[in-house]
N, C-alpha and C. Protein backbone atom coordinates (compact mmCIF):
# COMPACT_ATOMS: atom_id res chain seq x y z
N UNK A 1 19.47 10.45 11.01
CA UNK A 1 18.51 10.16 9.97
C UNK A 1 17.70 8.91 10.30
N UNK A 2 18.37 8.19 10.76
CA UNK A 2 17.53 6.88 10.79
C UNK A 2 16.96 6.60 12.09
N UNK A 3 16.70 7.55 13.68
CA UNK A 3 16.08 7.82 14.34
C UNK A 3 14.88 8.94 13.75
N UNK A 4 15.09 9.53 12.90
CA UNK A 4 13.64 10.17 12.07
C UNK A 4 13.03 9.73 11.14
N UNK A 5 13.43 8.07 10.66
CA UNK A 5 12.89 7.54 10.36
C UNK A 5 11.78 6.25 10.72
N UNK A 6 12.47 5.98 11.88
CA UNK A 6 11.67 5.52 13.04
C UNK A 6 10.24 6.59 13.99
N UNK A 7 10.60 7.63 13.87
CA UNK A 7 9.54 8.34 14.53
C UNK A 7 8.47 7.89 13.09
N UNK A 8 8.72 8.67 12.00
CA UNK A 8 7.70 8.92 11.25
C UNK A 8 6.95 7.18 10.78
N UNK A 9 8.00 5.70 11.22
CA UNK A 9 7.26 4.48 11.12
C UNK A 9 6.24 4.96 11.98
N UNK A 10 7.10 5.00 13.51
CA UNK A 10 5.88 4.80 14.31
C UNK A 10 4.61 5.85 14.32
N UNK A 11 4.85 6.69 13.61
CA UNK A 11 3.21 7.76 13.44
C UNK A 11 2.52 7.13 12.82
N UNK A 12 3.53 6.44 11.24
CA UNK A 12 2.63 6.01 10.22
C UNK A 12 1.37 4.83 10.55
N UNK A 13 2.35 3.65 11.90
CA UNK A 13 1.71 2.45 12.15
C UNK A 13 0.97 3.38 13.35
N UNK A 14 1.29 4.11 13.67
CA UNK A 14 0.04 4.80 14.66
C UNK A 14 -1.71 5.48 14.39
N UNK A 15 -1.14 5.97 13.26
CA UNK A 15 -2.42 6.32 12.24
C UNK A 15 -3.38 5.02 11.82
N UNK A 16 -2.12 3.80 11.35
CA UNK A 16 -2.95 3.08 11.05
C UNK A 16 -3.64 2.38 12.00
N UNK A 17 -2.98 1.83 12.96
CA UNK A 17 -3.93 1.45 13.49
C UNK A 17 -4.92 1.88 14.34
N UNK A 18 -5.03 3.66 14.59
CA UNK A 18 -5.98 4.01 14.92
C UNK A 18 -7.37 4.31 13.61
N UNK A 19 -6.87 4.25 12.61
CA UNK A 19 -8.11 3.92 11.92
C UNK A 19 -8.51 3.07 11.32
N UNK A 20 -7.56 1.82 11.42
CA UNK A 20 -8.08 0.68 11.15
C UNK A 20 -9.31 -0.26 11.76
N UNK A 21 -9.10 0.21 13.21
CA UNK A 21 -9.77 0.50 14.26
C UNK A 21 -11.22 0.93 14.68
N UNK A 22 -11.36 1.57 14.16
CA UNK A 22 -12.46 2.36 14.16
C UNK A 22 -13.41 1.86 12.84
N UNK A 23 -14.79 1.68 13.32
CA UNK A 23 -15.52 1.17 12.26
C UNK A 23 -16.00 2.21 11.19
N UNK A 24 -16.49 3.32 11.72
CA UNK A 24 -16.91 4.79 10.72
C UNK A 24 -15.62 5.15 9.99
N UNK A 25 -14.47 5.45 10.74
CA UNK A 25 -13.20 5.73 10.05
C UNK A 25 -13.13 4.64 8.72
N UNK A 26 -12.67 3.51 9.00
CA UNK A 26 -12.66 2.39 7.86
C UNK A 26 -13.97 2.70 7.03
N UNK A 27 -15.28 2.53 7.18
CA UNK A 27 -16.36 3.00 6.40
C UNK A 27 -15.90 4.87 5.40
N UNK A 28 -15.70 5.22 6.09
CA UNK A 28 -15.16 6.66 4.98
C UNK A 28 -14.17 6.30 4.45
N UNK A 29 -13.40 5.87 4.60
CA UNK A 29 -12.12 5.62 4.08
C UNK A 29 -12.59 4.38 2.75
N UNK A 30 -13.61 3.70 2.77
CA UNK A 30 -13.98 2.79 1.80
C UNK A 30 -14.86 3.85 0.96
N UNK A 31 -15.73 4.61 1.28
CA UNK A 31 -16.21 5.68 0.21
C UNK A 31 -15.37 6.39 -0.04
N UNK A 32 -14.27 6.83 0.40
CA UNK A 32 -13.53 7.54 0.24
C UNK A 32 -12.53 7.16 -1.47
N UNK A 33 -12.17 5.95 -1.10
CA UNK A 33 -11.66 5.35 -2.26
C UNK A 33 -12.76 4.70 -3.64
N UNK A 34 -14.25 4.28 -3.26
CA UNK A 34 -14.74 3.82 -3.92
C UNK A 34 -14.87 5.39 -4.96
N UNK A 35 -15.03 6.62 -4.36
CA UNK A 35 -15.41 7.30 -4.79
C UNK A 35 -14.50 8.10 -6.13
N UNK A 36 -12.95 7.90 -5.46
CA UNK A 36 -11.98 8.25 -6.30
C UNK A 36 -11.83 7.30 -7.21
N UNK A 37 -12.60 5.78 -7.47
CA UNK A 37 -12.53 4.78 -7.91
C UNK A 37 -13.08 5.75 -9.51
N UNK A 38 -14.38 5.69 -8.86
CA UNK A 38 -15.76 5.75 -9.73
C UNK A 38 -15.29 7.31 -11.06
N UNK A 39 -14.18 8.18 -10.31
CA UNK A 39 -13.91 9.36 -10.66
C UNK A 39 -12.22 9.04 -11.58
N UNK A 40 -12.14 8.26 -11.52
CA UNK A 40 -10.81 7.89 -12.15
C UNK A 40 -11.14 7.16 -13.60
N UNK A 41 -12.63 6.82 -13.34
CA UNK A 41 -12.73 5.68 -14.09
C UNK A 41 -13.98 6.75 -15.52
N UNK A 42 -14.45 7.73 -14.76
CA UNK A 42 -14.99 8.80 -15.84
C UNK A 42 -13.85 9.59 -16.35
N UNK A 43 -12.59 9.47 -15.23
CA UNK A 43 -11.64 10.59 -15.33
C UNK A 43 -10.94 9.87 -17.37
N UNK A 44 -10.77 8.57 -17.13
CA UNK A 44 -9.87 8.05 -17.68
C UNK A 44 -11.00 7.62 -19.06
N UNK A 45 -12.70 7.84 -18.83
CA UNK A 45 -12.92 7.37 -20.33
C UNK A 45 -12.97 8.77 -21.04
N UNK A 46 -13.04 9.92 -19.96
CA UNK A 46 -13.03 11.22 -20.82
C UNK A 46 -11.78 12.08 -20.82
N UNK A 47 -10.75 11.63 -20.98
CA UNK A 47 -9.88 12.09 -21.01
C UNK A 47 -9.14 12.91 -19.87
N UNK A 48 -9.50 12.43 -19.09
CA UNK A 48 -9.38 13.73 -17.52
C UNK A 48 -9.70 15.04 -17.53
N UNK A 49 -10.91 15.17 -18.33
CA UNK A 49 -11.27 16.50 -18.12
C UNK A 49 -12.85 15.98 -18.19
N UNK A 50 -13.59 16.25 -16.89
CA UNK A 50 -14.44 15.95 -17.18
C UNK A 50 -15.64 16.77 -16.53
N UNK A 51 -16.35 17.22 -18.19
CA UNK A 51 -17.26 18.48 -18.76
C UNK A 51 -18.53 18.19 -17.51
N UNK A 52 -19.24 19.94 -17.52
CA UNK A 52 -20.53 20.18 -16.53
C UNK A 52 -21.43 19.07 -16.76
N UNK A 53 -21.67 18.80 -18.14
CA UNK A 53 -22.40 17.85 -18.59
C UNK A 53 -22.69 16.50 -17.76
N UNK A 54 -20.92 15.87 -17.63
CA UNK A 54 -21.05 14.81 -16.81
C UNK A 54 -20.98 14.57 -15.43
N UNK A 55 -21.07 16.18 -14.65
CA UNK A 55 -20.71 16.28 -13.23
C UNK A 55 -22.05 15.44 -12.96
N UNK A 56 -23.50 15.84 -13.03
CA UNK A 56 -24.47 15.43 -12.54
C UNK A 56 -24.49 13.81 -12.36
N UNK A 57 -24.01 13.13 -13.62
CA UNK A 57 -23.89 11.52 -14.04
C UNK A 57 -22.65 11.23 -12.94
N UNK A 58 -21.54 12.05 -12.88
CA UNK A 58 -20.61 11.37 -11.73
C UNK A 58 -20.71 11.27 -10.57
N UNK A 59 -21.40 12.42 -9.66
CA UNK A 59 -22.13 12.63 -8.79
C UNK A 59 -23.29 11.07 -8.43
N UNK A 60 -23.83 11.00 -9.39
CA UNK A 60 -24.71 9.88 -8.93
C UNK A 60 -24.05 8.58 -8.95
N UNK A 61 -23.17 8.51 -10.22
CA UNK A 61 -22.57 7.08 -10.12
C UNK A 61 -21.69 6.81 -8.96
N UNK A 62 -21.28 8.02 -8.43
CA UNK A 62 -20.56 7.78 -7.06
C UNK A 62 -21.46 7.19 -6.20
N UNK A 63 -22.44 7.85 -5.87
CA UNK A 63 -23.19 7.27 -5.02
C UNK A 63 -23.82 6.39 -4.81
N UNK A 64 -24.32 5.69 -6.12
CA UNK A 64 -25.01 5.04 -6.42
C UNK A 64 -24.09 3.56 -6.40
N UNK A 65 -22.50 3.52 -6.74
CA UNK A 65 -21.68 2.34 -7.04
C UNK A 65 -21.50 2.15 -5.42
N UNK A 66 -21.20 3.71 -4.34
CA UNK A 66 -20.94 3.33 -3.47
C UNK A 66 -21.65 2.59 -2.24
N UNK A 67 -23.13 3.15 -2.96
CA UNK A 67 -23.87 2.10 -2.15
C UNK A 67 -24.07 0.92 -2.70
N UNK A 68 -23.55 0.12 -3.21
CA UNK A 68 -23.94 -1.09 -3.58
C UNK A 68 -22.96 -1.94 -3.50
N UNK A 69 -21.51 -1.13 -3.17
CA UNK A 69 -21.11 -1.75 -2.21
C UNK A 69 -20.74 -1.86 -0.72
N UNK A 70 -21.43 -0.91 -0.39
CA UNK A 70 -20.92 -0.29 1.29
C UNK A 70 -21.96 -1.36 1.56
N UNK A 71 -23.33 -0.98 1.27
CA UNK A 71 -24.20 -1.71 1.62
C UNK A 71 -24.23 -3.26 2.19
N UNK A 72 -24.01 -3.76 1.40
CA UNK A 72 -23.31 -5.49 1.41
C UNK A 72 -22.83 -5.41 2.34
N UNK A 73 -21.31 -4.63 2.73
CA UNK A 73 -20.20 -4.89 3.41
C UNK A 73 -21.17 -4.59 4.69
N UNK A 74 -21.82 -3.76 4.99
CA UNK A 74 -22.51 -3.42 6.15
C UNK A 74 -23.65 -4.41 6.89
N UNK A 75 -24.05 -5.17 6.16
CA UNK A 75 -25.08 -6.03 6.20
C UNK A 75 -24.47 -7.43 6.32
N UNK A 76 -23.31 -7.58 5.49
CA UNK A 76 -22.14 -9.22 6.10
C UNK A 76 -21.69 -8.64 7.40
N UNK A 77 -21.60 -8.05 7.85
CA UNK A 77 -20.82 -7.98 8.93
C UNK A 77 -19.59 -7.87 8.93
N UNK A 78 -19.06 -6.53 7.71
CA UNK A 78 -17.35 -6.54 7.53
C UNK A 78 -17.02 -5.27 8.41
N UNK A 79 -17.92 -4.51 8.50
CA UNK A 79 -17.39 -3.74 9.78
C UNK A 79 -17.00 -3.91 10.95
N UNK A 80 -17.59 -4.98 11.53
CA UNK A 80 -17.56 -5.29 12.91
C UNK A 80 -15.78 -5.93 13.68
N UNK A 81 -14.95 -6.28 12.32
CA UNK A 81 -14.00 -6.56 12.89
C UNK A 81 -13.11 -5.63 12.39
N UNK A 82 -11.82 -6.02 13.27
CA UNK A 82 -11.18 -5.27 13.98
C UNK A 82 -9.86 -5.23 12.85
N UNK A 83 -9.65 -4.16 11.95
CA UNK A 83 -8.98 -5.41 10.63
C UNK A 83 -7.33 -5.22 10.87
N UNK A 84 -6.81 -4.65 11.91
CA UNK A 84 -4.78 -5.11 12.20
C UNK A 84 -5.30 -6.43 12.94
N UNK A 85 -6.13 -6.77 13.24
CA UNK A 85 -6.04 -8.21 13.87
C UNK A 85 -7.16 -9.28 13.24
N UNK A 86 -7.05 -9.05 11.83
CA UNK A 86 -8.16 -9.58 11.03
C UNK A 86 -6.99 -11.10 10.05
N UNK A 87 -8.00 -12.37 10.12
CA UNK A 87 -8.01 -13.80 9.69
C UNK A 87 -7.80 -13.63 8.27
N UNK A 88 -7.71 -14.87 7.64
CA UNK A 88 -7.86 -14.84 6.28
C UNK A 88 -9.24 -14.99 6.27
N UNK A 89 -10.01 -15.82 7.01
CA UNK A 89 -11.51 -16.05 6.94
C UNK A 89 -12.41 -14.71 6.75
N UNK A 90 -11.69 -13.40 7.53
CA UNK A 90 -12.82 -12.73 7.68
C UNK A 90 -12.50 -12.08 6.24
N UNK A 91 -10.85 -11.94 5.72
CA UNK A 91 -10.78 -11.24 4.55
C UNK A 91 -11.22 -12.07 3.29
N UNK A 92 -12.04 -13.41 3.51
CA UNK A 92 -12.49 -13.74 1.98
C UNK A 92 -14.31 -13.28 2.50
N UNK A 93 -14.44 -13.00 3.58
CA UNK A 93 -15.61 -12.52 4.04
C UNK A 93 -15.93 -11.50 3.54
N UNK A 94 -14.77 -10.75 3.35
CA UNK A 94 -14.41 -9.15 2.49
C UNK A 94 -15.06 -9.63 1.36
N UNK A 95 -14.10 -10.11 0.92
CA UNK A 95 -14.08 -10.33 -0.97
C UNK A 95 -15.42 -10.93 -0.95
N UNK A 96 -16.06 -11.84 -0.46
CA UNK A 96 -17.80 -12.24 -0.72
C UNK A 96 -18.47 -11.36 -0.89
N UNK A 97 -18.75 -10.50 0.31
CA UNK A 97 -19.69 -9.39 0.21
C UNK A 97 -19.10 -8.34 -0.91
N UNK A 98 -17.45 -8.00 -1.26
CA UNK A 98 -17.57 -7.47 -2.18
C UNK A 98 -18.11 -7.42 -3.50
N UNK A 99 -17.76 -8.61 -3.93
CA UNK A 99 -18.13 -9.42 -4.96
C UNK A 99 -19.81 -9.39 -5.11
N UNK A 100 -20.39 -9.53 -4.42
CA UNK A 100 -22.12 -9.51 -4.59
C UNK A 100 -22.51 -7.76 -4.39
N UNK A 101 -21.79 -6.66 -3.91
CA UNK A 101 -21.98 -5.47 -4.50
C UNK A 101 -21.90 -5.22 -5.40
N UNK A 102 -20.08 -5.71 -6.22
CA UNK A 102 -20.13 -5.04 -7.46
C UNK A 102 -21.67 -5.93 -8.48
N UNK A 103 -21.81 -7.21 -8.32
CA UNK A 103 -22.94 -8.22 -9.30
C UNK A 103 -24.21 -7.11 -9.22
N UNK A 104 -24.35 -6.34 -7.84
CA UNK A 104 -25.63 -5.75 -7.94
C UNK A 104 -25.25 -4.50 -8.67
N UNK A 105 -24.08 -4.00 -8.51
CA UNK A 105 -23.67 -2.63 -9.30
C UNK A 105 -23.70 -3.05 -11.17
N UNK A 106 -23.40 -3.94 -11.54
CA UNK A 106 -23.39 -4.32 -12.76
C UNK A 106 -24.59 -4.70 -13.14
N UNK A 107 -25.55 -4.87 -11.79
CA UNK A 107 -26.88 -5.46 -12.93
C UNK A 107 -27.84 -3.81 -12.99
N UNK A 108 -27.36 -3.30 -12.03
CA UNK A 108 -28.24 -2.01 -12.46
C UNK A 108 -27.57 -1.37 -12.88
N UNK A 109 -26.39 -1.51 -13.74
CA UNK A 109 -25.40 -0.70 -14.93
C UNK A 109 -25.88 -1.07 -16.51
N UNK A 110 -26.17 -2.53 -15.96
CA UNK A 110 -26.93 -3.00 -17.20
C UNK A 110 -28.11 -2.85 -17.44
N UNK A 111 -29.18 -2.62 -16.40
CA UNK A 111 -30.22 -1.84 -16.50
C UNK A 111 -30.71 -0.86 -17.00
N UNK A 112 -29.97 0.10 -16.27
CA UNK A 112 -30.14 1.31 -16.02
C UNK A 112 -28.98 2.28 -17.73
N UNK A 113 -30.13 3.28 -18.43
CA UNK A 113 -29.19 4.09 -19.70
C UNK A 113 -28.38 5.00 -19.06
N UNK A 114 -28.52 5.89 -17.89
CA UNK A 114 -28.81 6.77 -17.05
C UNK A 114 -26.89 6.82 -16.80
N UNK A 115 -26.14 5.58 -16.32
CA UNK A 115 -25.28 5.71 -15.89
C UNK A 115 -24.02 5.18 -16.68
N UNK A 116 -24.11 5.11 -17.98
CA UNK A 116 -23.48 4.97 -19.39
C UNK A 116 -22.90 6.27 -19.45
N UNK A 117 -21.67 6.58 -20.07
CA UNK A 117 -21.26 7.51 -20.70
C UNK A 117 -20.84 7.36 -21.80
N UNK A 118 -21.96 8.31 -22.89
CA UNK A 118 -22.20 7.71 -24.11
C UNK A 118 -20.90 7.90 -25.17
């Protein structure tokens, strides 16, 4: 048992760090979650069922939250490193550019009627 638990570490730390690795991999994997973010968060004000009505509105708010913060992260330069061998410096580098996505996601939430669910 506990030699098959060692194989399946080493797949697990094998996976990871082959896509930790990789800059597009890490980039999907951040829409990937922003997206289940954005869908958890309509999931949970409408009860987890959520009507034709609001597919069109979730659809965009996905896209729309996820670019505002991919964007940032792409433009600081959080892709470029390498993150199993990533500083604390570069991870408050993270949290900066995060932080000024979500400010731009909230000011065109506050803007915008469009992406309210009434």
């Amino acid at each position: 048992m506990l030699q098959k638990d060692n194989r399946l570490i080493k797949a697990l730390l094998s996976i990871y760090l082959k896509v930790a690795s990789r800059r597009r991999y890490v980039l999907f994997l951040d829409f990937i979650s922003l997206a289940l973010a954005v869908y958890f968060g309509y999931a949970l004000r409408l009860t987890f069922f959520i009507e034709m009505g609001y597919a069109g509105e979730l659809v965009q708010t996905i896209f729309i939250f996820s670019a505002c913060i991919l964007i940032p992260l792409i433009w600081g330069g959080v892709y470029k490193v390498v993150w199993p061998r990533a500083s604390v410096e570069e991870y408050t580098i993270l949290l900066r550019w995060y932080v000024v996505g979500t400010a731009i996601f909230l000011v065109l939430f506050k803007i915008s009627d469009e992406l309210r669910i009434p």
